[in-house]
Protein backbone atom coordinates (compact mmCIF):
# COMPACT_ATOMS: atom_id res chain seq x y z
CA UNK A 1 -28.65 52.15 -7.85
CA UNK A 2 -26.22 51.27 -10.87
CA UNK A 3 -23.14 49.89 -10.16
CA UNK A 4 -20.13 50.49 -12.18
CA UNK A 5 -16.16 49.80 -12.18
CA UNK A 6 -14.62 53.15 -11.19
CA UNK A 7 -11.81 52.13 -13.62
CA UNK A 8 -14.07 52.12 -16.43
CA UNK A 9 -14.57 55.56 -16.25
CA UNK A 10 -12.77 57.82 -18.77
CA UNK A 11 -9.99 59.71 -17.64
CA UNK A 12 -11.07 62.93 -17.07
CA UNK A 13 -14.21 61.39 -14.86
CA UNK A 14 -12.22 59.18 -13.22
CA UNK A 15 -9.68 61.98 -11.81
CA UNK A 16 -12.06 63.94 -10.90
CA UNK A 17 -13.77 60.76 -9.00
CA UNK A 18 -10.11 59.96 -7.49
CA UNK A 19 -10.01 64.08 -6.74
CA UNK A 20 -13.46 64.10 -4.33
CA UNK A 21 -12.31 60.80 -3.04
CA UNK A 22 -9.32 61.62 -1.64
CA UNK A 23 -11.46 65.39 -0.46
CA UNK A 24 -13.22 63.03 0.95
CA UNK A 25 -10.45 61.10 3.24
CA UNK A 26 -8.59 63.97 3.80
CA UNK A 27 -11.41 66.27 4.81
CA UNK A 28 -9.30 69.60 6.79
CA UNK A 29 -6.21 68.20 6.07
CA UNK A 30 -6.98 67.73 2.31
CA UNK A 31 -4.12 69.55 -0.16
CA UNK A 32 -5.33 70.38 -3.83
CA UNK A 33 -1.01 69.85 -4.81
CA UNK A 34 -1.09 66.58 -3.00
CA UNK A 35 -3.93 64.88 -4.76
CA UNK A 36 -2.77 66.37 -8.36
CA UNK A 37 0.39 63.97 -7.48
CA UNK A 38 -1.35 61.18 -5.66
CA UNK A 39 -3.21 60.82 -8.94
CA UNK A 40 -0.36 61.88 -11.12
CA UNK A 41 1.60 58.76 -9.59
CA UNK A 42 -1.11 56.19 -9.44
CA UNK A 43 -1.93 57.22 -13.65
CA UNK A 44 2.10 56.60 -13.78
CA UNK A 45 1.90 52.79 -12.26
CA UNK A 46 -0.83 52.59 -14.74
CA UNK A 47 1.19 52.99 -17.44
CA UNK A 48 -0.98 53.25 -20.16
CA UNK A 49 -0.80 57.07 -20.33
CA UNK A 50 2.26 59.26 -21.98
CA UNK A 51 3.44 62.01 -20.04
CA UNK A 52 1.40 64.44 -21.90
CA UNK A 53 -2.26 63.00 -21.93
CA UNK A 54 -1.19 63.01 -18.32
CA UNK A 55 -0.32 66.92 -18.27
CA UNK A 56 -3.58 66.98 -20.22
CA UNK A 57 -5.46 65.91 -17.28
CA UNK A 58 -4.30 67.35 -15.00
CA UNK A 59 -4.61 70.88 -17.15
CA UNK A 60 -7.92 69.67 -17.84
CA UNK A 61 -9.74 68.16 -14.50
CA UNK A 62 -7.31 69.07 -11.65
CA UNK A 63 -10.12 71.89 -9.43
CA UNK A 64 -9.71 75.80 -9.18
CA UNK A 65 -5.92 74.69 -10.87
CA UNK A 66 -5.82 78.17 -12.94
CA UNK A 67 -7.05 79.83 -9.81
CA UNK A 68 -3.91 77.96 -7.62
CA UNK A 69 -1.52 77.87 -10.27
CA UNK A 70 -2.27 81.25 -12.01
CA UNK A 71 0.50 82.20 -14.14
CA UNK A 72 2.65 79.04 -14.29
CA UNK A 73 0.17 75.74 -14.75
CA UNK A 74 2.56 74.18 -17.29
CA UNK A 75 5.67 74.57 -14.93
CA UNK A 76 3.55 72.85 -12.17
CA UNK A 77 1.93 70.15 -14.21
CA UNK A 78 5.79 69.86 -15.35
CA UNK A 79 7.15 69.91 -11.53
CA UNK A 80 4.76 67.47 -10.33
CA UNK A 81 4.79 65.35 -13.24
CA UNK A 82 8.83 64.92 -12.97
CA UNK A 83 8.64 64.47 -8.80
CA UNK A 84 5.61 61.67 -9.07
CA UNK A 85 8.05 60.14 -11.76
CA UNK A 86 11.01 60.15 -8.77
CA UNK A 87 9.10 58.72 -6.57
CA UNK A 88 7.48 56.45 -8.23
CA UNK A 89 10.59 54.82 -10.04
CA UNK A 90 12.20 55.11 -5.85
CA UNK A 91 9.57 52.71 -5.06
CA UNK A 92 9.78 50.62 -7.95
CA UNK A 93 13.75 50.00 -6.97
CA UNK A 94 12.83 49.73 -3.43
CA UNK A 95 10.76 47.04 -4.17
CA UNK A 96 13.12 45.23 -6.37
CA UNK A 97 15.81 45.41 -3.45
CA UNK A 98 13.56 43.85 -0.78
CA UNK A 99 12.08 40.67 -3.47
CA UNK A 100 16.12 40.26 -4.57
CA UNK A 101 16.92 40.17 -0.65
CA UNK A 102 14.00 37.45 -0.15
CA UNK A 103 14.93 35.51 -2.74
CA UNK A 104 18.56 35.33 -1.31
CA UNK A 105 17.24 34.20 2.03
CA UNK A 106 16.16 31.08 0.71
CA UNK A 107 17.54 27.86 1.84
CA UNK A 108 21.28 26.95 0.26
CA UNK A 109 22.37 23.54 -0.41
């Protein structure tokens, strides 16, 4: 069997990779919309993709999307997009909060 780095994988492969995994994990309970912004965010901490080779992706690789989506893809790529964004830059604060409030724990002299 050949082993490769998942990472490694260009983009489109590697969200549709991602996209089975999480079909995988989820199994019942999995939710096209929630994996499109699973991935959405993780491509986002990334960084190293703009906001529209990320729409392209999604457009691109996301399953049955024109099926789910039919008549306003853009405005959901869009949607998602701009809530993964939210969220993402939440937990990016959140986590600055709670290393500032360690740091201030420390020891005083």
């Amino acid at each position: 069997m050949m082993s490769f780095k998942v990472r490694e994988l260009p983009d489109d492969e590697y969200y549709r990779y991602k996209y089975q995994q999480l079909e995988k994990v989820f199994k019942g309970d999995f939710n096209a919309s929630h994996a499109d912004f699973r991935l959405v965010k993780e491509m986002l901490k990334d960084g190293d993709k703009t906001r529209d080779e990320i729409a392209n992706i999604i457009k691109e690789n996301s399953p049955d999307i024109l099926d789910r989506k039919h008549g306003h893809v853009d405005q959901y790529i869009n949607k998602t997009i701009d809530n993964a964004t939210a969220e993402v830059s939440r937990e990016r604060s959140e986590a600055a909060a709670k290393r500032k409030e360690r740091s201030n724990d420390g020891p005083t002299l």
